[in-house]
Protein backbone atom coordinates (compact mmCIF):
# COMPACT_ATOMS: atom_id res chain seq x y z
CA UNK A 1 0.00 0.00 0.00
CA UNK A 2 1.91 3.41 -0.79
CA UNK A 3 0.51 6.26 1.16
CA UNK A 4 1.10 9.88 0.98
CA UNK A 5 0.98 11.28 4.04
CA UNK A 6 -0.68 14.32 4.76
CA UNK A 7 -1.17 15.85 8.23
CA UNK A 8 -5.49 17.18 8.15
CA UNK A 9 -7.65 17.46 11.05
CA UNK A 10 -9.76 14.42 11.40
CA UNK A 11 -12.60 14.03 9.10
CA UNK A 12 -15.53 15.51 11.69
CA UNK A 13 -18.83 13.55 10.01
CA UNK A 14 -18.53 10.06 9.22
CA UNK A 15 -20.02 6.83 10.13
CA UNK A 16 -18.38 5.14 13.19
CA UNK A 17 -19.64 2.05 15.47
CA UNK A 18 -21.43 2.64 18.40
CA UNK A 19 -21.23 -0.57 20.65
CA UNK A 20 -22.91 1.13 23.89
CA UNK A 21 -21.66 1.34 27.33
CA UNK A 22 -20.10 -2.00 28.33
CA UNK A 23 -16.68 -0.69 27.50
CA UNK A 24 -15.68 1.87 30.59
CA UNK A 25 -12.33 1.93 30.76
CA UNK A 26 -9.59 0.94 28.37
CA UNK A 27 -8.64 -2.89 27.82
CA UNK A 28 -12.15 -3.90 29.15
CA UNK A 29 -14.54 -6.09 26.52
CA UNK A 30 -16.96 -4.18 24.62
CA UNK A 31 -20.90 -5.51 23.58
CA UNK A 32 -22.41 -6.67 20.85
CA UNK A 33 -21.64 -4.09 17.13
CA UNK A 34 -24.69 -1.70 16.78
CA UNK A 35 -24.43 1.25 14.24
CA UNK A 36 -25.46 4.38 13.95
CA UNK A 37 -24.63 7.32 12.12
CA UNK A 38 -21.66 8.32 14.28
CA UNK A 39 -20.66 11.98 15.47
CA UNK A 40 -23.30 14.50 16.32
CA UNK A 41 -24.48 16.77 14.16
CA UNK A 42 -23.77 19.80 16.61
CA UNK A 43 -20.41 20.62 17.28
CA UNK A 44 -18.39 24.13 18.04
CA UNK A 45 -20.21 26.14 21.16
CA UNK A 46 -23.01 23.68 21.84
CA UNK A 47 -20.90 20.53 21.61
CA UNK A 48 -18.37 22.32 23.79
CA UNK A 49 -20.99 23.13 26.65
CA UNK A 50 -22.22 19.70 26.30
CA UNK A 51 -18.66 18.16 27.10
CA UNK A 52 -18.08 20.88 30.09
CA UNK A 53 -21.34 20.20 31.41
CA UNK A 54 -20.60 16.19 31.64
CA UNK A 55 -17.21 17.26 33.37
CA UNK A 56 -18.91 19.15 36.02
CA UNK A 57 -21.03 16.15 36.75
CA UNK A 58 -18.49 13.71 37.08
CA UNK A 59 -17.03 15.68 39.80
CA UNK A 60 -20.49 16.46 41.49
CA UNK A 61 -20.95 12.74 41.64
CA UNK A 62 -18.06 12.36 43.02
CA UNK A 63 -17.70 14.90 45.35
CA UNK A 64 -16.86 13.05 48.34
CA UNK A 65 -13.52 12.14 46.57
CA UNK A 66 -11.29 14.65 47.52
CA UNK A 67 -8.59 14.55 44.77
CA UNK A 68 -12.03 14.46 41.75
CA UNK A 69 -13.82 17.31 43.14
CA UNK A 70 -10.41 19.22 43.19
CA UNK A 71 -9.22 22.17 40.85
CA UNK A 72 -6.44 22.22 38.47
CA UNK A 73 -4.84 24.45 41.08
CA UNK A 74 -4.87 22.44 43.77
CA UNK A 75 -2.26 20.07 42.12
CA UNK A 76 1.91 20.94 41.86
CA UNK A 77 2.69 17.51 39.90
CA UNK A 78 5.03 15.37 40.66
CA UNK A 79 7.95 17.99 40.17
CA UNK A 80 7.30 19.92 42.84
CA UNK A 81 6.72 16.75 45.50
CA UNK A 82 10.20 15.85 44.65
CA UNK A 83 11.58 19.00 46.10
CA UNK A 84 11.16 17.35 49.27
CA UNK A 85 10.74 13.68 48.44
CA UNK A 86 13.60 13.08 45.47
CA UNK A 87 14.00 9.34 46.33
CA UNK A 88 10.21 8.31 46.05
CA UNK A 89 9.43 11.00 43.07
CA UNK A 90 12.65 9.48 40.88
CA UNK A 91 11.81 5.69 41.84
CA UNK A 92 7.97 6.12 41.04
CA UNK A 93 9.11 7.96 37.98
CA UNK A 94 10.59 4.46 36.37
CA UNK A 95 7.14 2.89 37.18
CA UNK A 96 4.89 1.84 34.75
CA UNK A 97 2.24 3.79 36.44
CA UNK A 98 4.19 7.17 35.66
CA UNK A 99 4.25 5.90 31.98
CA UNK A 100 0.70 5.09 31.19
CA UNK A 101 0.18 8.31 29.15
CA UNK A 102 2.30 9.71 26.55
CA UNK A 103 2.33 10.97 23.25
CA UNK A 104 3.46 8.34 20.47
CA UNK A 105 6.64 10.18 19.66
CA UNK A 106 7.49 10.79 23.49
CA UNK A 107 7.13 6.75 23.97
CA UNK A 108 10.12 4.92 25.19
CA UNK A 109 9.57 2.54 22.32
CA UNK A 110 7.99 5.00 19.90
CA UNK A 111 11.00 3.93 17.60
CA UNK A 112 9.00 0.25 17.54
CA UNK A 113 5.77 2.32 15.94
CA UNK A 114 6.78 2.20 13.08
CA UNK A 115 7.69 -1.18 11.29
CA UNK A 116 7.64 0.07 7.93
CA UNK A 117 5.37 -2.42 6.30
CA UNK A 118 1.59 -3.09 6.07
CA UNK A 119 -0.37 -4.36 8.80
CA UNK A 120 -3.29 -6.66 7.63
CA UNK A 121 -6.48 -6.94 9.00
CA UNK A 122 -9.21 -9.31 7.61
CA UNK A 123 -10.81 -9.20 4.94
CA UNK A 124 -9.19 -6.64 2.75
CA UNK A 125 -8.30 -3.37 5.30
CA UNK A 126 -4.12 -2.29 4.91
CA UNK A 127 -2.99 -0.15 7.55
CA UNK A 128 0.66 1.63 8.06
CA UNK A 129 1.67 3.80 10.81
CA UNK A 130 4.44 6.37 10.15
CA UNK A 131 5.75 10.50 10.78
CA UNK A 132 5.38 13.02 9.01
CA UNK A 133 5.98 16.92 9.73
CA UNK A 134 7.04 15.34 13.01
CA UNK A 135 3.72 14.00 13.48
CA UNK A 136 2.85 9.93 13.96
CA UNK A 137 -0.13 9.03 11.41
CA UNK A 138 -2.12 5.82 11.10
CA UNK A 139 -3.17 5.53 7.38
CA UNK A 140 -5.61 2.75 6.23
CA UNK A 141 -6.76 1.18 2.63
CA UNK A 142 -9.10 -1.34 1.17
CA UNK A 143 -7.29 -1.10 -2.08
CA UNK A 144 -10.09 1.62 -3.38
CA UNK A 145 -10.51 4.10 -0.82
CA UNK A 146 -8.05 5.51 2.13
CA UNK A 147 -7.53 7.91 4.56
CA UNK A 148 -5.08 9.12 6.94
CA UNK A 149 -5.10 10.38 10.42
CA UNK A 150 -2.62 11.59 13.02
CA UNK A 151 -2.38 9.59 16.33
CA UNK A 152 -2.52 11.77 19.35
CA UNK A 153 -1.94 8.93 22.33
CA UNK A 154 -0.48 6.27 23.49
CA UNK A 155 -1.98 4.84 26.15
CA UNK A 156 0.37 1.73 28.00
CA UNK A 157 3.89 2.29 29.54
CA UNK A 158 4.94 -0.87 27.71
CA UNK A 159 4.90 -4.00 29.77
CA UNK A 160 1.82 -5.08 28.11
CA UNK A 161 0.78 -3.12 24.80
CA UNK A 162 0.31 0.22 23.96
CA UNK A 163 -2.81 1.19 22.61
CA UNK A 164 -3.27 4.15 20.28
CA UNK A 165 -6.06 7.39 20.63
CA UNK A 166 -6.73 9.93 17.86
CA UNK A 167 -9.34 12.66 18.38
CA UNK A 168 -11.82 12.47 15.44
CA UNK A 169 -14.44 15.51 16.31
CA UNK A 170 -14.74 17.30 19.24
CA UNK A 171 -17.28 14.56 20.84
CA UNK A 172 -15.55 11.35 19.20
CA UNK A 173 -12.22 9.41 20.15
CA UNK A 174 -11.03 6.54 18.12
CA UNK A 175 -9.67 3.68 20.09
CA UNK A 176 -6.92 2.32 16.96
CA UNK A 177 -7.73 -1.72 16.01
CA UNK A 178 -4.13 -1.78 15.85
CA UNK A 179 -1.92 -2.22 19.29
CA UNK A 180 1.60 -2.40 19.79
CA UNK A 181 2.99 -5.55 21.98
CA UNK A 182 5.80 -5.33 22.93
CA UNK A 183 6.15 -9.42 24.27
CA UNK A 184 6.35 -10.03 20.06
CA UNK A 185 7.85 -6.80 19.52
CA UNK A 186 4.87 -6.44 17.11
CA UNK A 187 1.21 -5.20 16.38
CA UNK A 188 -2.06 -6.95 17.37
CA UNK A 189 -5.81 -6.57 17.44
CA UNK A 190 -6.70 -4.21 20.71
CA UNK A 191 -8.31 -6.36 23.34
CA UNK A 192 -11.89 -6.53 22.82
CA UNK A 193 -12.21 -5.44 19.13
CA UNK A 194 -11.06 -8.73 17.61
CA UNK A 195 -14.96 -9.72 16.94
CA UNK A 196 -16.17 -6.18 15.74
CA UNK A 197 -17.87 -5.69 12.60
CA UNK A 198 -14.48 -4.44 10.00
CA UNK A 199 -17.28 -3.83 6.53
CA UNK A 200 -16.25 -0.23 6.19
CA UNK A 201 -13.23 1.66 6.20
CA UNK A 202 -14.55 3.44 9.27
CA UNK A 203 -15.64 0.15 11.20
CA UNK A 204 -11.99 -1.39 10.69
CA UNK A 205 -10.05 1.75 11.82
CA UNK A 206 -10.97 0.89 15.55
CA UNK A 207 -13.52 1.56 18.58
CA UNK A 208 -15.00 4.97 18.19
CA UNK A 209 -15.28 6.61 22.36
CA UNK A 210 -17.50 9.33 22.66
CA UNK A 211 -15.34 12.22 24.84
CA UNK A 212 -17.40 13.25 27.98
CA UNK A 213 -19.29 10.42 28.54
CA UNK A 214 -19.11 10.30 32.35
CA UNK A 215 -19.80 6.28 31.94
CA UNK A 216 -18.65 5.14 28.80
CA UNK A 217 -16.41 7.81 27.73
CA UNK A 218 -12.61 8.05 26.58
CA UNK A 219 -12.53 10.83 29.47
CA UNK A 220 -12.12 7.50 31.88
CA UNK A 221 -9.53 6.20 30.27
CA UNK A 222 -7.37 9.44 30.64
CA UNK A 223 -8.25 9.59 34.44
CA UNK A 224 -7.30 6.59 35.15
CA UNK A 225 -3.52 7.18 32.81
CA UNK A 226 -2.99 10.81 34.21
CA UNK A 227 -3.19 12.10 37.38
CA UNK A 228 -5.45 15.42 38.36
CA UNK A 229 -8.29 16.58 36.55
CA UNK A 230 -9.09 15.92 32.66
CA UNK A 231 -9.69 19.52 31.20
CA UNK A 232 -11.12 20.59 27.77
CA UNK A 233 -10.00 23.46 25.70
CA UNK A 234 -11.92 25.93 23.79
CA UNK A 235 -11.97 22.92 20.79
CA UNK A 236 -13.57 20.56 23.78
CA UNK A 237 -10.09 18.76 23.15
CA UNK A 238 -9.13 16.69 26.12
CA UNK A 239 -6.32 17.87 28.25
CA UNK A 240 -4.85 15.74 31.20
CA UNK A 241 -3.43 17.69 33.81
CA UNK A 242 -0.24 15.76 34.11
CA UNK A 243 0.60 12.87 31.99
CA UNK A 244 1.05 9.03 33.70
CA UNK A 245 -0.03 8.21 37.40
CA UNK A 246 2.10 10.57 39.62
CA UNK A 247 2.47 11.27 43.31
CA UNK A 248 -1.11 12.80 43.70
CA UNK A 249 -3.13 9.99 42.02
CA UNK A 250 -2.92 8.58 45.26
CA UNK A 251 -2.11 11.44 47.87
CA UNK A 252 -4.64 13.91 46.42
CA UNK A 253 -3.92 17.25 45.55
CA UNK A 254 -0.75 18.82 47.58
CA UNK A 255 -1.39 22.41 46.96
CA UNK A 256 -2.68 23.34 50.70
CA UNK A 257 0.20 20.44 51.96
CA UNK A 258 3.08 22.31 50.08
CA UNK A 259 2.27 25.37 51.43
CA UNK A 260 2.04 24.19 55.02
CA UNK A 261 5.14 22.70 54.88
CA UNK A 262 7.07 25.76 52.72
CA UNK A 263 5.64 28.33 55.99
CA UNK A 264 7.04 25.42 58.55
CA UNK A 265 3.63 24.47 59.70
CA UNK A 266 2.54 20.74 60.24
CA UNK A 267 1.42 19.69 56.87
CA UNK A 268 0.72 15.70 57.23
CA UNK A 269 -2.58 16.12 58.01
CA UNK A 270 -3.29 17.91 54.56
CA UNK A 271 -2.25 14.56 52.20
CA UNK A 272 -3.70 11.59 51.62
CA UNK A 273 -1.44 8.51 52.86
CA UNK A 274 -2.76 5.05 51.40
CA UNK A 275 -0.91 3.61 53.99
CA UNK A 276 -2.91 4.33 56.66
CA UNK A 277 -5.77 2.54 54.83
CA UNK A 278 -7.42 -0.72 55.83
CA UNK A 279 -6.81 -3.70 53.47
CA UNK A 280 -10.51 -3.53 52.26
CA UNK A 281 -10.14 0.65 52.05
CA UNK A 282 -7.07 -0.06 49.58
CA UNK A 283 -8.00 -2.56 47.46
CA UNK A 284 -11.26 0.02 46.47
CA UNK A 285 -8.69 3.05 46.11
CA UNK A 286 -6.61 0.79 43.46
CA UNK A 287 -10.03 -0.91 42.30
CA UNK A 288 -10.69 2.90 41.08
CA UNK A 289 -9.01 1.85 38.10
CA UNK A 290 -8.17 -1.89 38.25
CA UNK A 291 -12.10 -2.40 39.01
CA UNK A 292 -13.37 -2.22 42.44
CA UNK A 293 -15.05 -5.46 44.26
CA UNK A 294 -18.43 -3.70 44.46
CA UNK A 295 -18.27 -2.94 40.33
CA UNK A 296 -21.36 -4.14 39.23
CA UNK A 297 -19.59 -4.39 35.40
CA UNK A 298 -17.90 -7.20 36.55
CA UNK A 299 -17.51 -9.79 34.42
CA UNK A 300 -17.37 -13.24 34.46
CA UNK A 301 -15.15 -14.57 36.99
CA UNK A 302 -14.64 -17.90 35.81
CA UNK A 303 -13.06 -16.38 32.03
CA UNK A 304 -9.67 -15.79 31.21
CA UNK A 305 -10.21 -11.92 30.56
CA UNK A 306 -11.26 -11.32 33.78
CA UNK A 307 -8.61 -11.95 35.52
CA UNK A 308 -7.03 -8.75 34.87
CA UNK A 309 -9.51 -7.31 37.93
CA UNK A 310 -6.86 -8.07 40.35
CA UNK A 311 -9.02 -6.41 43.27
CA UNK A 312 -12.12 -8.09 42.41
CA UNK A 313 -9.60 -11.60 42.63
CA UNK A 314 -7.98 -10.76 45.43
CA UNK A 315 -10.61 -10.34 47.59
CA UNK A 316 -11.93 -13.33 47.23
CA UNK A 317 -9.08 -15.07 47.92
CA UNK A 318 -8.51 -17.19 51.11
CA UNK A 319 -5.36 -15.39 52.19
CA UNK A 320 -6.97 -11.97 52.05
CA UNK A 321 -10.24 -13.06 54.30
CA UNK A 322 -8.20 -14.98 56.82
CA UNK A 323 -5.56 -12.55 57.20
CA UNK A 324 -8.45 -9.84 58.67
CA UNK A 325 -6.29 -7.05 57.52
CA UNK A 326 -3.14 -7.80 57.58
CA UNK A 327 -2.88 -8.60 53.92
CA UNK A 328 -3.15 -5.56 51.26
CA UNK A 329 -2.15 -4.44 48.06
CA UNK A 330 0.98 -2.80 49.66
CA UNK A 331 1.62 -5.74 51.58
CA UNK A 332 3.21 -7.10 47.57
CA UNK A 333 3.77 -3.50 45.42
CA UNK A 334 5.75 -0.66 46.58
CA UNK A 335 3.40 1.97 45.07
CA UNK A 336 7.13 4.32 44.62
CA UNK A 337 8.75 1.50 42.55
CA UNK A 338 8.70 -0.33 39.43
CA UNK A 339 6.71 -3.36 39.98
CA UNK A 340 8.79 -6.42 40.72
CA UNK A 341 9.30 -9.16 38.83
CA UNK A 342 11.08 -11.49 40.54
CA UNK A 343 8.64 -15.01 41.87
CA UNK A 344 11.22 -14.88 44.91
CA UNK A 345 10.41 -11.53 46.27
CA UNK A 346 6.92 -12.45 45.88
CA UNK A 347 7.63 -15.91 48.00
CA UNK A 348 9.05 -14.16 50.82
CA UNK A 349 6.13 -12.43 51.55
CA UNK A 350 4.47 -15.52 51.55
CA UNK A 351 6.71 -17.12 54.03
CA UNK A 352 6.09 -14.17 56.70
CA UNK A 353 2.60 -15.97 57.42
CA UNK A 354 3.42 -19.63 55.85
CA UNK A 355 6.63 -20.07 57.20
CA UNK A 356 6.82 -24.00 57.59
CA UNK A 357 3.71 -24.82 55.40
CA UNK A 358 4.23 -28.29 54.05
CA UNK A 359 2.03 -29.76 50.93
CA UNK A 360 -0.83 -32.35 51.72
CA UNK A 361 -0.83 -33.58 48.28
CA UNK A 362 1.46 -34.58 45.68
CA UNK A 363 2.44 -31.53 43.74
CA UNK A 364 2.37 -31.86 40.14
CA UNK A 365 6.16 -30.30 39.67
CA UNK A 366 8.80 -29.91 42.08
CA UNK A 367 7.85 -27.36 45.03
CA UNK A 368 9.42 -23.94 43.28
CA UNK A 369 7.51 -20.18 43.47
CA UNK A 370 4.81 -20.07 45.71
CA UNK A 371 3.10 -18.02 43.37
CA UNK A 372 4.25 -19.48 40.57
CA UNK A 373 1.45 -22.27 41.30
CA UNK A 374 -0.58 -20.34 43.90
CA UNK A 375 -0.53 -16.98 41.34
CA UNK A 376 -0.50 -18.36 38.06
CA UNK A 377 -0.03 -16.21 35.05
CA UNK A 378 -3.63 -16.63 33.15
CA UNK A 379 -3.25 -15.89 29.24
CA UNK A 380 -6.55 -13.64 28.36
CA UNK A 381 -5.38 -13.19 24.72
CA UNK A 382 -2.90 -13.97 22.49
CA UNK A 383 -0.12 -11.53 23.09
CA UNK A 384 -1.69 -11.09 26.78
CA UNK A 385 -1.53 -12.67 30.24
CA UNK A 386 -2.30 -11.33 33.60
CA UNK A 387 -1.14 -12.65 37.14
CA UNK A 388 -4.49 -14.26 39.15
CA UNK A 389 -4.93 -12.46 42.39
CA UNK A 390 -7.35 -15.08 43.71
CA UNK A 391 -4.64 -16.92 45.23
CA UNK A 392 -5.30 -20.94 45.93
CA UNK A 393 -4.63 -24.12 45.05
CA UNK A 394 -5.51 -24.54 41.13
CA UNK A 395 -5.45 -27.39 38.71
CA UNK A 396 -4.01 -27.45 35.94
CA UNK A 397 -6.45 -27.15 33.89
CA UNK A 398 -7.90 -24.07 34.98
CA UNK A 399 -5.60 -21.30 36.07
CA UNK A 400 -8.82 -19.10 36.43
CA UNK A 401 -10.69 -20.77 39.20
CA UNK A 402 -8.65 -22.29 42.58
CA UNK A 403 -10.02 -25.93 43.50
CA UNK A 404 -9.64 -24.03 47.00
């Protein structure tokens, strides 16, 4: 397919999938393919009010959240908290958490973008990605029509896949079919759009989001990649306040906290700290994102894909309810550090409460990882496998489910 790139604002009326509101956050399986004639009609000052009025909402339902119903203002980034706290800010800055938001070009592996040859998808669609005018563009054929479009995010720091974002109108995102992978140092279908209808140029080019949606919208996917309030510009384009999760995804704003401590006054009292929250009260605050226990989305527990709730999982494992407490996301992850990969650091936290645990039963392999059997790694796609909170004793024939 030879392109000639051209750098255009997205085409702002054309016919785009609408597969309803099953889809809230990034990565999560969509419904059943409607259709419908795709972006509204009424854009510029109306559609702009619409979007600001959504944005309001979301933080009036929310308003016992301190760090939604917050202003711009009220957040310094992550800059500013290392002033006083260099080692945490520059060891949560090589998290994967601090890269879950870029732009393409900014990407650690942006050089892997672009392979420089056509990437098929079934039955006839052609797409290439590539930069031009310093811009990275996702064209796509069928071998009589094409189009081109520039690619505004890329959403993944890159220890799973990296999903592309382009704004098409100012109500309508376009989740990209195409995701990077960086486990075959290659592309593949995003989760959840392999069985989408792919009959029209527009169909094939991805998962249309509409912006503002407070339920369904793209705006939750940037909350839960960026940290502080998702803004809108005179354009309704959407604007995270600072890019990846930072230090005040979890402590809240630290406006009123940095200037109690700059005047010497006691300034504790005005940030969150996570770690003085009860197992149960943590494994909501990270459910925010990775899908709280009381989610009523859920879905089901006994298939691969779901796995990837790790709060959902984890609280129904034995070792959480037993423990009353004393077992917590923090217990395993060090919220300031890249996530460790290492089975043996994992084991020794098992051995603080199973010490001199012998097996009852003939293990089928020699007695390695604790969570190597007790945690096993559950493929939910190809190119895609998640760790299974729900820790137990599984067979091997279903890593989903424990036996106990």
């Amino acid at each position: 397919m030879q392109i000639t790139w051209a750098i255009s604002k997205p085409r702002q009326r054309s016919r785009w999938p609408d597969h309803g509101a099953s889809g809230t956050k990034c990565f999560r399986r969509r419904g059943s393919a409607g259709r419908t004639t795709g972006p509204a009609a009424t854009h510029g000052a109306a559609g702009r009010t619409r979007l600001q009025l959504v944005l309001r909402l979301v933080a009036i339902l929310f308003c016992g959240v301190p760090a939604v119903c917050a202003q711009v203002s009220d957040y310094v980034s992550a800059g500013v908290c290392a002033g006083c706290h260099p080692a945490h800010a520059s060891s949560q800055a090589r998290s994967a958490h601090a890269r879950a938001l870029s732009a393409p070009l900014e990407h650690s592996l942006a050089t892997a973008f672009t392979p420089g040859r056509d990437l098929l998808r079934p039955p006839r669609y052609r797409f290439q990605f590539g930069i031009a005018g310093g811009q990275f563009n996702m064209a796509i054929s069928d071998g009589a029509a094409s189009r081109s479009m520039p690619v505004d995010w890329a959403f993944g720091a890159g220890s799973q896949a990296i999903t592309f974002v382009s704004r098409l109108s100012t109500e309508h995102y376009l989740e990209h079919y195409f995701s990077y992978y960086p486990a075959i140092r290659g592309f593949g279908p995003t989760p959840g759009q392999t069985g989408l209808r792919s009959n029209t140029l527009d169909l094939a080019s991805g998962y249309m989001y509409r912006a503002g949606d407070a339920v369904s919208g793209i705006i939750k996917c940037f909350e839960c990649h960026s940290t502080g309030p998702v803004q809108s510009d005179s354009d309704n384009r959407l604007a995270p306040s600072e890019l990846g999760v930072r230090c005040e995804a979890c402590h809240g704003p630290g406006r009123r906290h940095v200037l109690a401590a700059s005047a010497g006054r006691q300034s504790k009292a005005l940030i969150s700290n996570p770690g003085r929250l009860s197992a149960g009260q943590l494994n909501q605050m990270c459910g925010t994102c990775h899908r709280a226990t009381e989610d009523g989305l859920m879905a089901n527990p006994d298939k691969a894909w779901s796995v990837r709730y790790q709060p959902i999982y984890f609280a129904k494992s034995q070792c959480f309810l037993r423990a009353q407490g004393a077992l917590s996301c923090l217990t395993c992850h060090d919220s300031h550090q890249p996530l460790e990969r290492a089975s043996l650091d994992y084991d020794k936290k098992c051995t603080r409460c199973h010490g001199s645990t012998s097996h009852r039963a003939k293990t089928e392999k020699p007695v390695g990882s604790c969570v190597e059997c007790h945690m096993p790694r559950v493929p939910a796609q190809a190119n895609l496998a998640f760790t299974n909170h729900w820790i137990g004793v599984y067979d091997k024939e279903n890593p989903v489910r424990p036996r106990r």
